[in-house]
Protein backbone atom coordinates (compact mmCIF):
# COMPACT_ATOMS: atom_id res chain seq x y z
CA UNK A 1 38.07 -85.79 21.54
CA UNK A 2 40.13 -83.55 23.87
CA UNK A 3 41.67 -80.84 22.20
CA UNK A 4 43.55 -79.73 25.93
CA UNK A 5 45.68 -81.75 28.38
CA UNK A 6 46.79 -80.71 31.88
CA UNK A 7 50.25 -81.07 32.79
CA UNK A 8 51.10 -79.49 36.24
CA UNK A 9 49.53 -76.47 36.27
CA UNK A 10 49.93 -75.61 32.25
CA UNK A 11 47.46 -76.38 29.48
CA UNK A 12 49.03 -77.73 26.57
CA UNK A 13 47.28 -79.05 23.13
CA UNK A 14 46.28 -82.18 21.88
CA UNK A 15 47.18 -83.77 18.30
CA UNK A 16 43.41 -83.14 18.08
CA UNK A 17 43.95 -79.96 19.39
CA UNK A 18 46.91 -78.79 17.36
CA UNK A 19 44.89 -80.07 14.08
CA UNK A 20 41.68 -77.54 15.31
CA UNK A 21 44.24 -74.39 15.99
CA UNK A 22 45.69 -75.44 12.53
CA UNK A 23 42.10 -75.98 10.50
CA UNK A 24 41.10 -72.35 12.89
CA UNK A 25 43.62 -70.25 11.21
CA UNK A 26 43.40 -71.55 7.72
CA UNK A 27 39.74 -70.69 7.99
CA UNK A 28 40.33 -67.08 8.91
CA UNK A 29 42.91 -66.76 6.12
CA UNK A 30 40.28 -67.92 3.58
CA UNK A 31 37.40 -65.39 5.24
CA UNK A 32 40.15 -62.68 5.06
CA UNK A 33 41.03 -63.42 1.51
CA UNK A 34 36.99 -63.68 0.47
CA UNK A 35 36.37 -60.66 2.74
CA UNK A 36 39.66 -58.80 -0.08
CA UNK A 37 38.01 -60.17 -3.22
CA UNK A 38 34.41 -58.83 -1.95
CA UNK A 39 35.91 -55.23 -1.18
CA UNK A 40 37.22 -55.52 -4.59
CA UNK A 41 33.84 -56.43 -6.19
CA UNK A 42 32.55 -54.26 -4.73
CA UNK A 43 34.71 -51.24 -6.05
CA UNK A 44 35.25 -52.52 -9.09
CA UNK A 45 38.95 -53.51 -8.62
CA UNK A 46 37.58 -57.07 -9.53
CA UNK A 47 34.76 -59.14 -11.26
CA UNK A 48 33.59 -61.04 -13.75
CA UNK A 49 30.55 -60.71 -16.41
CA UNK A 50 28.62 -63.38 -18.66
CA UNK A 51 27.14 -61.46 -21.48
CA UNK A 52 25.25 -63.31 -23.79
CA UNK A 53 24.51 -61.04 -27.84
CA UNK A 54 22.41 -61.86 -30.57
CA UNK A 55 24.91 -62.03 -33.89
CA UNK A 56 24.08 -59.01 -34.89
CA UNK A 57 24.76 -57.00 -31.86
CA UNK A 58 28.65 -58.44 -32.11
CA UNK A 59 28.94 -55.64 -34.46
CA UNK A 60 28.60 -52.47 -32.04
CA UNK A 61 29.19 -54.60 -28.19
CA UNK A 62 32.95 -55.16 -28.82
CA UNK A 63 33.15 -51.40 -29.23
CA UNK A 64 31.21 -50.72 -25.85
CA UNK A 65 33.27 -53.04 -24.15
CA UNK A 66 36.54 -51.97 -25.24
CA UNK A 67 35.53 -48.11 -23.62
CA UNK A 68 33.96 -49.87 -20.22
CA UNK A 69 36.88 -52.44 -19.97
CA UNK A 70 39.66 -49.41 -20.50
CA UNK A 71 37.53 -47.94 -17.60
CA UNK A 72 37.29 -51.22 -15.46
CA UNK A 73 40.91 -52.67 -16.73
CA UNK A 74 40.45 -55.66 -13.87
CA UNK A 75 36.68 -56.88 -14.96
CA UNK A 76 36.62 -59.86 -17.01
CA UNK A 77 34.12 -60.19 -19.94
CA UNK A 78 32.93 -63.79 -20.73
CA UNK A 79 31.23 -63.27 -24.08
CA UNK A 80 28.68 -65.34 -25.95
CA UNK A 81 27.26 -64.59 -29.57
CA UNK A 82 24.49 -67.05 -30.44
CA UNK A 83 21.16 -67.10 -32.03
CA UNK A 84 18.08 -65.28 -30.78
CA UNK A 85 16.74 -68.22 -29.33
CA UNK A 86 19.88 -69.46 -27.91
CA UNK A 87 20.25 -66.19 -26.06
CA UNK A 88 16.81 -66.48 -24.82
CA UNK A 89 17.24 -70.41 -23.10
CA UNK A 90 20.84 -68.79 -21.65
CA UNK A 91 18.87 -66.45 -19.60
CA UNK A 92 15.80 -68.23 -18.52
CA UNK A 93 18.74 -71.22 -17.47
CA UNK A 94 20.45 -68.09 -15.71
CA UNK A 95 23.97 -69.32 -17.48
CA UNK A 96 24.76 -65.46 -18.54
CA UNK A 97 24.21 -62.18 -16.62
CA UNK A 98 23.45 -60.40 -18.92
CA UNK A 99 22.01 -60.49 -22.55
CA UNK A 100 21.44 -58.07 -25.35
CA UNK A 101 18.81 -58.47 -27.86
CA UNK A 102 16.05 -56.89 -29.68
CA UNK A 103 12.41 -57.45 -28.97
CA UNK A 104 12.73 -59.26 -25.90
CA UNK A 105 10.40 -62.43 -25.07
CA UNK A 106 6.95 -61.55 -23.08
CA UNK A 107 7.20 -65.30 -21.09
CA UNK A 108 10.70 -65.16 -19.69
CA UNK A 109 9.49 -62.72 -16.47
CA UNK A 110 12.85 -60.48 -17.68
CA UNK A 111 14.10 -57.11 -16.36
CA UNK A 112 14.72 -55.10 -20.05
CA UNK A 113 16.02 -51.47 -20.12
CA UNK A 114 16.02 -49.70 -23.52
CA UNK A 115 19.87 -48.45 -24.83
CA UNK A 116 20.43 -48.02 -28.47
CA UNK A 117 17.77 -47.51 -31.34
CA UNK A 118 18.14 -50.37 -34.18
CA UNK A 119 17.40 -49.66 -37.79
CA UNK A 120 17.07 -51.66 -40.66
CA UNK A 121 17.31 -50.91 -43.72
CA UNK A 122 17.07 -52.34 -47.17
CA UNK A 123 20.45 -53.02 -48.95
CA UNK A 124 21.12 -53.75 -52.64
CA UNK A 125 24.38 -53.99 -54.72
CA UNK A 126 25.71 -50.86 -56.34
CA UNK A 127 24.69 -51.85 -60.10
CA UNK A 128 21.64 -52.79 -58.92
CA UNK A 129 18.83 -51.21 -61.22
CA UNK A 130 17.06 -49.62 -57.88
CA UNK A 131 20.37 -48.44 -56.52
CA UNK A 132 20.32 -45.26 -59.22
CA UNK A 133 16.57 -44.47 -57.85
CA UNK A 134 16.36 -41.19 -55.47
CA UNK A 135 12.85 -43.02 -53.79
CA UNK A 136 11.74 -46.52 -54.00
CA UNK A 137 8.09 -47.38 -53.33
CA UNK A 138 7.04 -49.85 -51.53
CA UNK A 139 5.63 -51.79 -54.63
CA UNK A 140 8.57 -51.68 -56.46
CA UNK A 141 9.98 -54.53 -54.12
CA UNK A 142 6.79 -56.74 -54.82
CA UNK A 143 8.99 -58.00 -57.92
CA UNK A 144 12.35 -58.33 -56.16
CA UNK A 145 13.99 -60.97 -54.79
CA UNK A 146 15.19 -60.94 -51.15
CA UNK A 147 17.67 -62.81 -49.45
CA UNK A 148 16.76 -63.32 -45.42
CA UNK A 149 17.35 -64.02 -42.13
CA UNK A 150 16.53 -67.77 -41.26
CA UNK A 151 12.59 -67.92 -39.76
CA UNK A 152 12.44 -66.80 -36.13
CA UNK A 153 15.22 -64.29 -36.28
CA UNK A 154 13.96 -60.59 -34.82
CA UNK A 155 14.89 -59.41 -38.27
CA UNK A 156 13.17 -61.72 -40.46
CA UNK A 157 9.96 -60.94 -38.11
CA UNK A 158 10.61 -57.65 -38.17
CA UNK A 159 10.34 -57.72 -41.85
CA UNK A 160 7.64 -59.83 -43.01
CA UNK A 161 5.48 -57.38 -40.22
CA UNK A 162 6.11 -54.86 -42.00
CA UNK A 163 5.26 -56.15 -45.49
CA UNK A 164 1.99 -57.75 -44.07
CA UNK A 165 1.05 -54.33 -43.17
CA UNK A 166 1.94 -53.05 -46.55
CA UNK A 167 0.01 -55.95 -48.39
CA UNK A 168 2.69 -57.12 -49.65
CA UNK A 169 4.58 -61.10 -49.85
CA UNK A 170 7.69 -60.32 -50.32
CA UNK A 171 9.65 -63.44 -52.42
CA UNK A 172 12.42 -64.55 -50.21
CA UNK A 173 14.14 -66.98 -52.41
CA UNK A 174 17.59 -67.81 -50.10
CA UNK A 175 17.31 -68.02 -46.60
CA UNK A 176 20.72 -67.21 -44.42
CA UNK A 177 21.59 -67.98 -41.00
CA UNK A 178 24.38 -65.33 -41.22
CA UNK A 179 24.54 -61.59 -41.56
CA UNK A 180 27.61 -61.94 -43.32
CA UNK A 181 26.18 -64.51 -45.72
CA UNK A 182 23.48 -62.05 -46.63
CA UNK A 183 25.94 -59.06 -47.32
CA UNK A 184 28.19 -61.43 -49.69
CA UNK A 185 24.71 -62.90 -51.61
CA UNK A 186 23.29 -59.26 -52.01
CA UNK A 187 27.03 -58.20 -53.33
CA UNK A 188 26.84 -61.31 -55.48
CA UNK A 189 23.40 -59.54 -56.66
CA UNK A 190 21.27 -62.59 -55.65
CA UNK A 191 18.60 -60.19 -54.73
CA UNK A 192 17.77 -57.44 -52.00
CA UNK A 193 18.23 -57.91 -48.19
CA UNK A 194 16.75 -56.23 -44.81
CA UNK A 195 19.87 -55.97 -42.19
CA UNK A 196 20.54 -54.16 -39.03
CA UNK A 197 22.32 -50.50 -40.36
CA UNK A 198 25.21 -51.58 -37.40
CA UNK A 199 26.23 -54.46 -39.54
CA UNK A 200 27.01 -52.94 -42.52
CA UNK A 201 28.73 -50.18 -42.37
CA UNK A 202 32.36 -51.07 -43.82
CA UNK A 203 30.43 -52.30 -46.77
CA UNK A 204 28.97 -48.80 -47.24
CA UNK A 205 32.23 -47.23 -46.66
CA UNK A 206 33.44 -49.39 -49.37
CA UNK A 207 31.09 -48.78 -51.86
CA UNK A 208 30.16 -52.91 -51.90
CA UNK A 209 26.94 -52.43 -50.75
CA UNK A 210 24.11 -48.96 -50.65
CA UNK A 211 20.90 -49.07 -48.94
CA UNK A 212 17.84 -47.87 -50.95
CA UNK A 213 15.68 -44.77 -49.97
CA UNK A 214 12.72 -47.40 -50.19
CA UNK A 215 9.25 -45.22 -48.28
CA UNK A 216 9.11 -46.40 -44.62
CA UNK A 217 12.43 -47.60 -43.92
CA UNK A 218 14.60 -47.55 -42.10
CA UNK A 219 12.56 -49.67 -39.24
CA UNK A 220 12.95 -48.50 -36.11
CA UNK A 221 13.99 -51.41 -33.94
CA UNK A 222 15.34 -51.12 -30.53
CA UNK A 223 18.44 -52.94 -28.46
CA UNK A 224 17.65 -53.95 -25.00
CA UNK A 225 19.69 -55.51 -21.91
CA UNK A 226 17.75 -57.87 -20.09
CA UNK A 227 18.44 -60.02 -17.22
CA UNK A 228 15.90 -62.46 -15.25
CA UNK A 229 13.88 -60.16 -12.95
CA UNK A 230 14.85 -61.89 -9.93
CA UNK A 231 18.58 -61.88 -10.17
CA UNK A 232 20.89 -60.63 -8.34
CA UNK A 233 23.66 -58.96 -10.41
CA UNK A 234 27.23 -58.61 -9.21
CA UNK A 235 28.37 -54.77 -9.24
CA UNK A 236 30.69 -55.44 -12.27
CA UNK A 237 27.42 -56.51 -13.92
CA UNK A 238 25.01 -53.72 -12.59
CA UNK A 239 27.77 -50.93 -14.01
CA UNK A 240 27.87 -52.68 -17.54
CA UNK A 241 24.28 -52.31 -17.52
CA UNK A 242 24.52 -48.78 -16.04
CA UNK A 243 26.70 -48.11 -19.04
CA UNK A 244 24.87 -49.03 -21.47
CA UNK A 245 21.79 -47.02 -20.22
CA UNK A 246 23.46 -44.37 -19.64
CA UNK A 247 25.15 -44.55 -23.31
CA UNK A 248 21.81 -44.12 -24.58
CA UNK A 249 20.84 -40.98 -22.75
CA UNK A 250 23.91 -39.53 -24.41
CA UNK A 251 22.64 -40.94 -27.87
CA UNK A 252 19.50 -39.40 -27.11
């Protein structure tokens, strides 16, 4: 179609030409306005991050958020708490940016950067017979109850490793899919339990809840922010990460 006519010697345009001019101009707007919000990615002004944590990890990450947000006021957090194995299909589906989690999966071809040490320890009610003990062996908890994580958690794992080494079965007789259902059963002196020290530290403060001085704990676990080797993170992403790695060289 003709987008010029010829009248005397002046060009003037077409309806087809008038609706080109029109659809030229709205496209530079939009590459103007994309070419802002980059600018602004790129600086920080602007962004947006999918972070996917493990549940226990919801008990420190708001904390680091809150001091990288105040620092990036205009980058948006999108956050997910779910299951390790949740966390783990949201990154190989590449639905998050980001993820934090313990001991990271071997098959999932992830980028993983060490930032925060995890221990766990044991933790018992107050009136619990163990609780008034300055060292606990390790055979003292042959006889004990424990109340765990659900099989396949990084904690659970964590802890019948440990025992196995020992030569020790410990008798889990609840299984919880909760950190917070743990805390109340070992309050409710159901038995003993093996958490992440991050989760329970009101409960020490408190006084509802002590951990025993049991030999070889606490166990040295490790938190980790992984993303799929082969991704491409957006700046507001790549800082978050920066901050966290560099929030462990100033643990350190």
């Amino acid at each position: 179609m003709p987008l010029l006519e010829r009248v005397g010697k002046k060009l003037f345009l077409t309806d087809a030409g008038r609706e080109m001019r029109q659809c030229a101009l709205n496209m530079r707007q939009e590459l103007a306005q994309v070419e802002h919000k980059l600018d602004e990615m790129k600086e920080l002004n602007w962004g947006v991050i999918r972070l996917a944590v493990v549940n226990t990890a919801n008990y420190f990450v708001p904390q680091l958020l809150a001091t990288f947000c105040r620092e990036h006021p205009n980058v948006n957090v999108i956050l997910q708490v779910a299951n390790r194995e949740t966390v783990w299909r949201q990154l190989a589906e590449n639905s998050v940016d980001l993820a934090i989690i313990g001991a990271p999966p071997a098959d999932l071809g992830l980028k993983v950067d060490f930032f925060m040490d995890n221990p766990l320890v044991v933790i018992a009610n107050p009136d619990h017979p163990l609780a008034a003990l300055k060292e606990v062996s390790i055979k003292r908890l042959q006889d004990e109850r424990f109340i765990s994580r659900e099989v396949g958690s990084g904690t659970r794992k964590a802890m019948e490793e440990f025992f196995k080494e020992q030569g020790i079965q410990p008798h889990v007789s609840l299984e919880m899919e909760t950190n917070e259902s743990i805390k109340q059963a070992v309050q409710a002196e159901m038995g003993l339990g093996i958490l992440s020290a991050h989760c329970i530290e009101l409960e020490l403060e408190t006084n509802r809840l002590v951990t025993l001085n049991v030999k070889g704990f606490p166990l040295m676990r490790c938190w980790h922010v992984a993303h799929l080797s082969n991704k491409i993170l957006s700046s507001a992403a790549g800082a978050f990460k920066q901050f966290l790695i560099d929030h462990s060289l100033d643990e350190r």
